[in-house]
C-alpha atoms as a PDB file:
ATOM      1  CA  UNK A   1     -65.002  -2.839-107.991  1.00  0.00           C
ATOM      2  CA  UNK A   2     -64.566   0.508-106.080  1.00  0.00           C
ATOM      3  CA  UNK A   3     -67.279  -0.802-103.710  1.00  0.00           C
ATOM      4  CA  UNK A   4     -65.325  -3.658-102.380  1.00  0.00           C
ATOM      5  CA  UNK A   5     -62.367  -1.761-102.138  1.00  0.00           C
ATOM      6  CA  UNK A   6     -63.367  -0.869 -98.539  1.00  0.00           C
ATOM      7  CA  UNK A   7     -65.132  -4.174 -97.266  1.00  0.00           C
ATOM      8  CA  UNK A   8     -61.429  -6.481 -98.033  1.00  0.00           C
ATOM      9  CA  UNK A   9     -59.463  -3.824 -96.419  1.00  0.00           C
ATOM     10  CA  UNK A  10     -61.270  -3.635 -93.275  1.00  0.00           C
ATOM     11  CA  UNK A  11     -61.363  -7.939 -93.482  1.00  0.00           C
ATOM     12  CA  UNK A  12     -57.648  -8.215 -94.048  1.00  0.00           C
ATOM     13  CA  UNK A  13     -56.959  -5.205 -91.068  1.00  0.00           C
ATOM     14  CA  UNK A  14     -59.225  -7.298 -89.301  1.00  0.00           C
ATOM     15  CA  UNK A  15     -57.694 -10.814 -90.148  1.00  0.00           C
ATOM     16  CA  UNK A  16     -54.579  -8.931 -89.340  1.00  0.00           C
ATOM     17  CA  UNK A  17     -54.980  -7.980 -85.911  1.00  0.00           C
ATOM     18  CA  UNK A  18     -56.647 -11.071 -84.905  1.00  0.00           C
ATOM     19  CA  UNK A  19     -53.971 -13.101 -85.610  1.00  0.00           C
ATOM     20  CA  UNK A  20     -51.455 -10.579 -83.707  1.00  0.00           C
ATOM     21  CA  UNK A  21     -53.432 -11.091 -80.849  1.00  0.00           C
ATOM     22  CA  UNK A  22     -53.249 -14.705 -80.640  1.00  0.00           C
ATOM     23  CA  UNK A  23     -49.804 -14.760 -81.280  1.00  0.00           C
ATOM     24  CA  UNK A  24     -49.863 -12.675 -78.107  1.00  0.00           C
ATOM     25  CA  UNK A  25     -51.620 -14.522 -76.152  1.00  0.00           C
ATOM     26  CA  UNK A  26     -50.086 -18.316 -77.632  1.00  0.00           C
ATOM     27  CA  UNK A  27     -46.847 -16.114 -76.379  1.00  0.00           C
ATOM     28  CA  UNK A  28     -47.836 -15.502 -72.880  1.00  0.00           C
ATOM     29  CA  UNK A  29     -48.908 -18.787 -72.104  1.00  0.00           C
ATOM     30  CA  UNK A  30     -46.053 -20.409 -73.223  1.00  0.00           C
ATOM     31  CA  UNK A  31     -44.036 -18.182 -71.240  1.00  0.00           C
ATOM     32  CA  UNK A  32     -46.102 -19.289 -68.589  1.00  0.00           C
ATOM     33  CA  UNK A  33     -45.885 -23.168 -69.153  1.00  0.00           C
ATOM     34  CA  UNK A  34     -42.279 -22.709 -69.391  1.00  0.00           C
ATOM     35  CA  UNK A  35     -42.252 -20.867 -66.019  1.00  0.00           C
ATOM     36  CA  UNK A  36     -44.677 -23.863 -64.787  1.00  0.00           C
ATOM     37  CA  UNK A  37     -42.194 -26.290 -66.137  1.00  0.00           C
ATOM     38  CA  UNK A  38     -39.210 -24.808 -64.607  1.00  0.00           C
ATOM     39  CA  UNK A  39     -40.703 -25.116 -60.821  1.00  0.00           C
ATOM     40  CA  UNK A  40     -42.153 -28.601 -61.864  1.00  0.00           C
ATOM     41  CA  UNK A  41     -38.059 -29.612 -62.426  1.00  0.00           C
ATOM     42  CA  UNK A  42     -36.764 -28.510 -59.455  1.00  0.00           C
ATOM     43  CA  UNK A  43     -39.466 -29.775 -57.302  1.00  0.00           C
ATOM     44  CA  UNK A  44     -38.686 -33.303 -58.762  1.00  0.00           C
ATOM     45  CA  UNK A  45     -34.780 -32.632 -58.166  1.00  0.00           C
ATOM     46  CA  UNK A  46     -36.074 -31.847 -54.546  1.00  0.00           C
ATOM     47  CA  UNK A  47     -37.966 -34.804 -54.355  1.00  0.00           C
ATOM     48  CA  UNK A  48     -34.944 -36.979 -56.199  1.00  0.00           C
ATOM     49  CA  UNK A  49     -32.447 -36.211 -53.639  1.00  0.00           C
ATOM     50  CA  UNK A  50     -34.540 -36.607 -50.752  1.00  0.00           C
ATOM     51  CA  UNK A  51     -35.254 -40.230 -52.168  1.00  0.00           C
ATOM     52  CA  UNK A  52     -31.294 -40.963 -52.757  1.00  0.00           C
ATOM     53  CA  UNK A  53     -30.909 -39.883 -49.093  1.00  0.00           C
ATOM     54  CA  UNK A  54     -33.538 -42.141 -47.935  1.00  0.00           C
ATOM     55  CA  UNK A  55     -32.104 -45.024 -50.055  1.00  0.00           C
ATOM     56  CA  UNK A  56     -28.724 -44.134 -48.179  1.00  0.00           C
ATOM     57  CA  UNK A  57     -30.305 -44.034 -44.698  1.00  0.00           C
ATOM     58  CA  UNK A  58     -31.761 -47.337 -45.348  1.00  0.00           C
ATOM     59  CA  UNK A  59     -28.773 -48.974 -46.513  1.00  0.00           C
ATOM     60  CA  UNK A  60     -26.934 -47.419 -43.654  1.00  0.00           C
ATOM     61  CA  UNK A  61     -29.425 -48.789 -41.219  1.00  0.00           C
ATOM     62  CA  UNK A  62     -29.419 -52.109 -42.645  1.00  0.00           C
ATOM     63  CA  UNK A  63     -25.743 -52.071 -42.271  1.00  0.00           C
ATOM     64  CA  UNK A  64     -25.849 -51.506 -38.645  1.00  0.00           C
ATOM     65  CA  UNK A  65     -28.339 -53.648 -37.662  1.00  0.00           C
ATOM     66  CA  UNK A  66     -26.219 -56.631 -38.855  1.00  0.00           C
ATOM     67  CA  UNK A  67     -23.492 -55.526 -37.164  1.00  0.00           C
ATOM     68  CA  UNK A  68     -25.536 -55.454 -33.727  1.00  0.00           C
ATOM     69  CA  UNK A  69     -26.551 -58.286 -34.317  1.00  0.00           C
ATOM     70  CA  UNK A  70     -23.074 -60.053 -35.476  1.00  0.00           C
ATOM     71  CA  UNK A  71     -21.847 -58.414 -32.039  1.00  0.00           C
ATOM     72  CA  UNK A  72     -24.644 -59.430 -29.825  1.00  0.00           C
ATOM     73  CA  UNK A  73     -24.094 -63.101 -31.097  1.00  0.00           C
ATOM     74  CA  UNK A  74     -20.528 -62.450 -29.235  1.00  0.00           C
END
């Protein structure tokens, strides 16, 4: 019994730090992917507005050109 004394200690030290450093390193990549995500979400607000101004130019432009042409039937 005093012979495995030794042999579980070092496996559970072992087991031990292992699993610290995955937690480490599960850790720092999610702190990356939320980083990731965060620039993800504003380049889609970016690209959001740009399309809601595009919809507005179009609609703008479609309004004019039927009133050039109601005024060129004049």
């Amino acid at each position: 019994m005093q012979a495995l004394i030794g042999p579980i200690a070092s496996g559970i030290i072992s087991a031990f730090i292992a699993t610290v450093g995955v937690y480490v390193a599960m850790m720092t990549r999610l702190t990356r992917l939320e980083t990731l995500m965060e620039q993800l979400k504003d380049e889609v607000e970016k690209h959001n507005q740009m399309v809601e101004r595009t919809y507005k130019l179009e609609s703008d432009s479609a309004a004019l050109t039927a009133r050039v042409e109601r005024l060129e039937e004049r």
